[in-house]
Protein backbone atom coordinates (compact mmCIF):
# COMPACT_ATOMS: atom_id res chain seq x y z
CA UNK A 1 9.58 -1.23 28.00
CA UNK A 2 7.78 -3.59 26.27
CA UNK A 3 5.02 -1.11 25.23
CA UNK A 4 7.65 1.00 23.88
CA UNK A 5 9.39 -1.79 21.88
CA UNK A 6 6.09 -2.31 20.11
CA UNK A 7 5.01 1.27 19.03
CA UNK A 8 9.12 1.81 17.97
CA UNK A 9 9.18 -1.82 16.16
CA UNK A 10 9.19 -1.18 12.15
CA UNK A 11 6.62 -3.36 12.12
CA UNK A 12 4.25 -1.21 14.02
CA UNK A 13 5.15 1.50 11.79
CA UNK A 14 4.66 0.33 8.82
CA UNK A 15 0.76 -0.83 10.22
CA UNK A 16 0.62 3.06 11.08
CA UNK A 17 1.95 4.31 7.89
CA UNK A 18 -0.41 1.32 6.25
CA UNK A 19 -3.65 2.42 8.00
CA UNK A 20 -3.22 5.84 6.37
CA UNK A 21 -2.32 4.61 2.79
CA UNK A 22 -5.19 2.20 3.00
CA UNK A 23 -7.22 5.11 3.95
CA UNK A 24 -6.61 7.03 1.36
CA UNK A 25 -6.74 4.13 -0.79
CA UNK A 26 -9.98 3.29 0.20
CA UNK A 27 -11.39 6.91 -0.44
CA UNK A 28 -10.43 7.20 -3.79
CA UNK A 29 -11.56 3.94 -4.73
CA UNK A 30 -14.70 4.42 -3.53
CA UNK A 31 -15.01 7.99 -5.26
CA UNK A 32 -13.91 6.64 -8.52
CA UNK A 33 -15.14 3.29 -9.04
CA UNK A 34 -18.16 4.14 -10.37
CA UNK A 35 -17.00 6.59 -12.92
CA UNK A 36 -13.65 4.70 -13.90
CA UNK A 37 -14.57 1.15 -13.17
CA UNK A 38 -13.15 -1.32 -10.15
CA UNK A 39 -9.81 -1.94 -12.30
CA UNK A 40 -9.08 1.14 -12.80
CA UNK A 41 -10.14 2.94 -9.72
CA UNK A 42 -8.02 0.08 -7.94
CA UNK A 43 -5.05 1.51 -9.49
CA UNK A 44 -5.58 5.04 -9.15
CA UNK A 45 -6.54 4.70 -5.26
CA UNK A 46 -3.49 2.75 -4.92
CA UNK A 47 -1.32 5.07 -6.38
CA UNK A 48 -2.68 7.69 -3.90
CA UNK A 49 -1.71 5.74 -1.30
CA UNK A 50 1.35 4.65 -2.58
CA UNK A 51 2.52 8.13 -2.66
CA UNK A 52 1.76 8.91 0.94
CA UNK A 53 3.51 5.36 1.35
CA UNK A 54 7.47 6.18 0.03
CA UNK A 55 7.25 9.58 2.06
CA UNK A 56 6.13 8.18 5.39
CA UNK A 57 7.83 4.82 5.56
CA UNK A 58 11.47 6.05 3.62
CA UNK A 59 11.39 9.05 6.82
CA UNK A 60 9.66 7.41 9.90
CA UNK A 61 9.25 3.78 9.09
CA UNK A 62 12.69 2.59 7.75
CA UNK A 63 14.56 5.82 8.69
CA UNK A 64 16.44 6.61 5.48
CA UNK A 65 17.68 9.76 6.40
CA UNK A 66 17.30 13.12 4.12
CA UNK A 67 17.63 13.31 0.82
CA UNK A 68 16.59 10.52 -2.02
CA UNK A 69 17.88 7.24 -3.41
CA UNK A 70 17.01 7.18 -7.28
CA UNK A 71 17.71 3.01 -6.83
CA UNK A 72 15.57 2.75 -3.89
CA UNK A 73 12.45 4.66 -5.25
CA UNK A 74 12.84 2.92 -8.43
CA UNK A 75 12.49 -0.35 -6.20
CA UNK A 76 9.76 1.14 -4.00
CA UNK A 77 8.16 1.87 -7.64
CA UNK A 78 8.63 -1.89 -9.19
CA UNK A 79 7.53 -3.19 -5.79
CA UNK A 80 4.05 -0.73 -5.59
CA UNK A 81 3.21 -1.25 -9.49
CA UNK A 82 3.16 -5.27 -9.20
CA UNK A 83 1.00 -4.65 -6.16
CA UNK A 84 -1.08 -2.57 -7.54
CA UNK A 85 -1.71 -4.93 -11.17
CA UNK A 86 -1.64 -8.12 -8.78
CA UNK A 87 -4.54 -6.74 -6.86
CA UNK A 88 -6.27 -5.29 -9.75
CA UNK A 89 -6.26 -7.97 -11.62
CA UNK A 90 -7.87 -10.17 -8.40
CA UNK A 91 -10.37 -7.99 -7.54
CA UNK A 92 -11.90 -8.21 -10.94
CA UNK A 93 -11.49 -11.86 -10.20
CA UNK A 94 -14.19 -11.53 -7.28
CA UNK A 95 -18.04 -12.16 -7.95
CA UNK A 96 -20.08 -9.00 -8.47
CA UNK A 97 -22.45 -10.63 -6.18
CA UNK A 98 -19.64 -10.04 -3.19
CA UNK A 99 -19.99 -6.07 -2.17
CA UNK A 100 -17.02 -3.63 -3.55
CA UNK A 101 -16.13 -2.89 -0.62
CA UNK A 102 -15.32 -6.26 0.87
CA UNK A 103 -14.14 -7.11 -2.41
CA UNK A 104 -11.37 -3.93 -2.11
CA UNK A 105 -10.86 -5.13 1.88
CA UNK A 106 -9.58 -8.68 0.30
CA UNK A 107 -6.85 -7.42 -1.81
CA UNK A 108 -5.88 -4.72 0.31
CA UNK A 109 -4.72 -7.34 3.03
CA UNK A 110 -3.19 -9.28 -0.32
CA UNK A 111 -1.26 -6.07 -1.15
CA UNK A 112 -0.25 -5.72 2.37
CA UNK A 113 1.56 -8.71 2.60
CA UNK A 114 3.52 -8.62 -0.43
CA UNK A 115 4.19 -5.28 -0.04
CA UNK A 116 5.44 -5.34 3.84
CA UNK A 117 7.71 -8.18 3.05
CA UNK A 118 9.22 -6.59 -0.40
CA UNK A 119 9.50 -3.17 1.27
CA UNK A 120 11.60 -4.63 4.35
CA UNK A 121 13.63 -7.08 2.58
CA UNK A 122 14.56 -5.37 -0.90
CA UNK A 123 13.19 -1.37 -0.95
CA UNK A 124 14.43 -0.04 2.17
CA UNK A 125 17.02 -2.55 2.91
């Protein structure tokens, strides 16, 4: 019971739905960084993931139901754009001399905080 309270809680979920966005997050960072620059690669990987982010969390994670809620994306939207110039805006903040990738690591878990509370409390209220 308890097992199956914790896979079905929202906040399991949205880890599951978060280790995938971060995934692809990651990836496309890591591809584009060097050709677009940290700033800008932060916000294109993010916007990857934020994709695969409103599709998995508005059907599985928060269980919206079919169809689409102009209001609610347009929050989902606000909420994923601050996120994504907060936390590329602090990872040029970071010393060059700390690796990208640990650098990208930091503000991911930033982003994930903000975002997980925002999403729950305001997006898919």
């Amino acid at each position: 019971m308890l097992v199956s309270k914790l896979f079905g809680s929202q906040a399991f979920r949205f880890a599951a739905v978060g280790v995938s966005n971060t995934a692809i997050d990651f990836i496309v960072f890591m591809l584009l960084q060097h050709l677009t620059g940290v700033a800008a690669a932060q916000i294109i990987g993010y916007s990857a993931g934020t994709a695969n982010s409103y599709y998995w969390n508005r059907k599985w994670t928060f269980a919206r139901g079919k169809g689409w809620d102009g209001a609610e994306l347009i929050r989902f939207l606000l909420v994923n754009l601050s996120v994504a110039l907060i936390t590329s805006f602090v990872i040029t903040l970071i010393p060059a001399t700390i690796p990208v990738w640990i650098a990208k690591l930091c503000v991911t878990v930033l982003g994930l905080g903000i975002n997980f509370g925002f999403s729950k409390l305001w997006v898919f209220r």
